[in-house]
C-alpha atoms as a PDB file:
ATOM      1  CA  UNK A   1       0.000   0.000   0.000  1.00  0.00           C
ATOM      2  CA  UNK A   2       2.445   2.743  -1.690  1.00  0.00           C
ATOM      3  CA  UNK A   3       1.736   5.854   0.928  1.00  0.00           C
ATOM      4  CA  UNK A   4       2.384   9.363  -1.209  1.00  0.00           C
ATOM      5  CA  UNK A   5       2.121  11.846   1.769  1.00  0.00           C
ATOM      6  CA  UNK A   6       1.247  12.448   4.816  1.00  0.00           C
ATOM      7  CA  UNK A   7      -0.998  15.421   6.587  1.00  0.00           C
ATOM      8  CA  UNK A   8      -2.412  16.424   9.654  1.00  0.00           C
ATOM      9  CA  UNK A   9      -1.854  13.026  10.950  1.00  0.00           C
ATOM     10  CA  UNK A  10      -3.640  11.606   8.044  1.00  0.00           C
ATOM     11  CA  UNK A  11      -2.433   8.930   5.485  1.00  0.00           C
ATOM     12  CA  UNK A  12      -2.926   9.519   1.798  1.00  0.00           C
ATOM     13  CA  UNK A  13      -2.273   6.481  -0.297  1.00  0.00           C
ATOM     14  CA  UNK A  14      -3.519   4.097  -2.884  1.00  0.00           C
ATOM     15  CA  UNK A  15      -3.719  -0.201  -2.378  1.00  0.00           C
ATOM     16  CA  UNK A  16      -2.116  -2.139  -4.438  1.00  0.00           C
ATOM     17  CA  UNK A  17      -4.537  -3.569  -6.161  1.00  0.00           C
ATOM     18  CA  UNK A  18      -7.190  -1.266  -7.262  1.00  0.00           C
ATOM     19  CA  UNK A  19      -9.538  -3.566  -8.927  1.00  0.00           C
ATOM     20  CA  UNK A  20      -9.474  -5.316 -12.291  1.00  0.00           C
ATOM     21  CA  UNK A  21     -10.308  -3.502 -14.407  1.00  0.00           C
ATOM     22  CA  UNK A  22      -8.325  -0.525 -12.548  1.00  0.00           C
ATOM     23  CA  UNK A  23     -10.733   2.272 -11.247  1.00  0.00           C
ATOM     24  CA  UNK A  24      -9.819   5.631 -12.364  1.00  0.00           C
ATOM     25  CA  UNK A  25      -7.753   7.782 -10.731  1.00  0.00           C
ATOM     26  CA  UNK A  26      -8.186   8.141  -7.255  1.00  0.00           C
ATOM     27  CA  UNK A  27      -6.564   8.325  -3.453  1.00  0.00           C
ATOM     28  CA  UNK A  28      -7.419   7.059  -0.093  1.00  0.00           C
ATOM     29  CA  UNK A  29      -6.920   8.740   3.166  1.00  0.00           C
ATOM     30  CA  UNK A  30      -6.827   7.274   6.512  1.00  0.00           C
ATOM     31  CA  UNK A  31      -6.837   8.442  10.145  1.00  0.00           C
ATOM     32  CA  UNK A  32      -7.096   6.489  13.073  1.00  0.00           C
ATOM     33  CA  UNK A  33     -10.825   4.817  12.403  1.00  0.00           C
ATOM     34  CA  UNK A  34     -11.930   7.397   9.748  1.00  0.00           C
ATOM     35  CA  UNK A  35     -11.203   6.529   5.912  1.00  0.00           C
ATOM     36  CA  UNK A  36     -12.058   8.571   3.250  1.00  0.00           C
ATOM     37  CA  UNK A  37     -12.082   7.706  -1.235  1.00  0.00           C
ATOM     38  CA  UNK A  38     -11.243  10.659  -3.581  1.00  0.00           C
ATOM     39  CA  UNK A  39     -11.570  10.813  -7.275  1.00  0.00           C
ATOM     40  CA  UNK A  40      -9.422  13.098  -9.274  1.00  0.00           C
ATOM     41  CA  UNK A  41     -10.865  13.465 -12.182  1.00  0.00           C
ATOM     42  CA  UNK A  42     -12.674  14.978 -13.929  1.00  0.00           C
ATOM     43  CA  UNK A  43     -12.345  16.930 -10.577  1.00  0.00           C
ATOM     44  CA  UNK A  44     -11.599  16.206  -6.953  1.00  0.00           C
ATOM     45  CA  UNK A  45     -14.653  15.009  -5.241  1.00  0.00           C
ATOM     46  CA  UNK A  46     -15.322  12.469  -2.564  1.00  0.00           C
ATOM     47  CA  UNK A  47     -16.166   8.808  -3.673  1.00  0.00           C
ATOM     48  CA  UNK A  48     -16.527   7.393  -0.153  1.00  0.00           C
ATOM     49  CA  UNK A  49     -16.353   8.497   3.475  1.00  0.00           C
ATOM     50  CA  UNK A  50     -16.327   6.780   6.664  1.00  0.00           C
ATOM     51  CA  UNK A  51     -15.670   8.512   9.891  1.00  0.00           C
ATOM     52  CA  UNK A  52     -14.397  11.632   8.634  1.00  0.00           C
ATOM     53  CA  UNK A  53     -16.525  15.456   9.486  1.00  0.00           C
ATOM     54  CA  UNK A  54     -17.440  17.734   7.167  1.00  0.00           C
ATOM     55  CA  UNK A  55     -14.720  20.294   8.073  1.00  0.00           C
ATOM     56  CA  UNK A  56     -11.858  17.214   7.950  1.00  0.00           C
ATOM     57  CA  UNK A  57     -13.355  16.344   4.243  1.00  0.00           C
ATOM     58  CA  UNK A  58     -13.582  19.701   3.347  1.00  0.00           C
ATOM     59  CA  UNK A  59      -9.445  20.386   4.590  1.00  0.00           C
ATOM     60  CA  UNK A  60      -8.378  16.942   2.786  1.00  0.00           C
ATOM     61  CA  UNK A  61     -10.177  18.124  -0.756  1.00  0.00           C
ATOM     62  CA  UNK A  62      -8.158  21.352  -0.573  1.00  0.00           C
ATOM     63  CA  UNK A  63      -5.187  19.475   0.242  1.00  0.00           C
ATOM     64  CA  UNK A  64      -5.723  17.124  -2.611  1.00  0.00           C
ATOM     65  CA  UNK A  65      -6.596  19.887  -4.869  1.00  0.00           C
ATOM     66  CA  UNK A  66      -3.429  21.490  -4.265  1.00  0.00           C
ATOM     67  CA  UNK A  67      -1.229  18.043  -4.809  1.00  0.00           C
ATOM     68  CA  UNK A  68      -2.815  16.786  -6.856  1.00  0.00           C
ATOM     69  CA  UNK A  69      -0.002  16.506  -9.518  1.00  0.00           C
ATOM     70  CA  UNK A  70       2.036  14.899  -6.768  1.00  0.00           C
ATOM     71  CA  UNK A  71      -0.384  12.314  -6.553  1.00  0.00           C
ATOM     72  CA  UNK A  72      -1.249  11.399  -9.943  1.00  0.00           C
ATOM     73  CA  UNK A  73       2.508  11.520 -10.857  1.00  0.00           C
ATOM     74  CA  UNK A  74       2.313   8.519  -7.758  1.00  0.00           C
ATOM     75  CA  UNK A  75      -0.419   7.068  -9.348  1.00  0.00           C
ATOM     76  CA  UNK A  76       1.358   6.577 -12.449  1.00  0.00           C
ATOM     77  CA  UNK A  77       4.939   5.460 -11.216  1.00  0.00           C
ATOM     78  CA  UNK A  78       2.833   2.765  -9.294  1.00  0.00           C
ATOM     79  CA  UNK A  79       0.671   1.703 -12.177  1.00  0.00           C
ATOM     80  CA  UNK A  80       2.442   2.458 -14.944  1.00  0.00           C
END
């Protein structure tokens, strides 16, 4: 489970296997109990939530928004 950053004392990563056929572009964050799904494209949006406030998933959006060519630069040295 390749991890590409970290924040707030959050993990933001993808698995290893993400499905067959691949799902687009995406990345997961965790904290503690709390997991969260984001899609990237066609924009940054949440996919799934579990645990996580408004206010935490509103913070992690911008934060993806704002490295989000870090991540699907990740995505792509991962998946080729």
């Amino acid at each position: 489970m390749p991890v590409v950053f970290r924040f707030a004392g959050a993990r933001f990563f993808f698995y290893s296997n993400e499905g067959s056929p691949r799902e687009p572009i995406h990345i997961h964050v965790q904290r503690a109990e709390a997991e969260a799904k984001f899609w990237l494209q066609p924009e940054v949006m949440v996919a799934d939530n579990v645990g996580f406030n408004r206010r935490d998933l509103v913070e992690m959006l911008r934060v993806i928004q704002d490295r989000r060519g870090e991540i699907e630069r990740a995505w792509h040295e991962h998946f080729g």
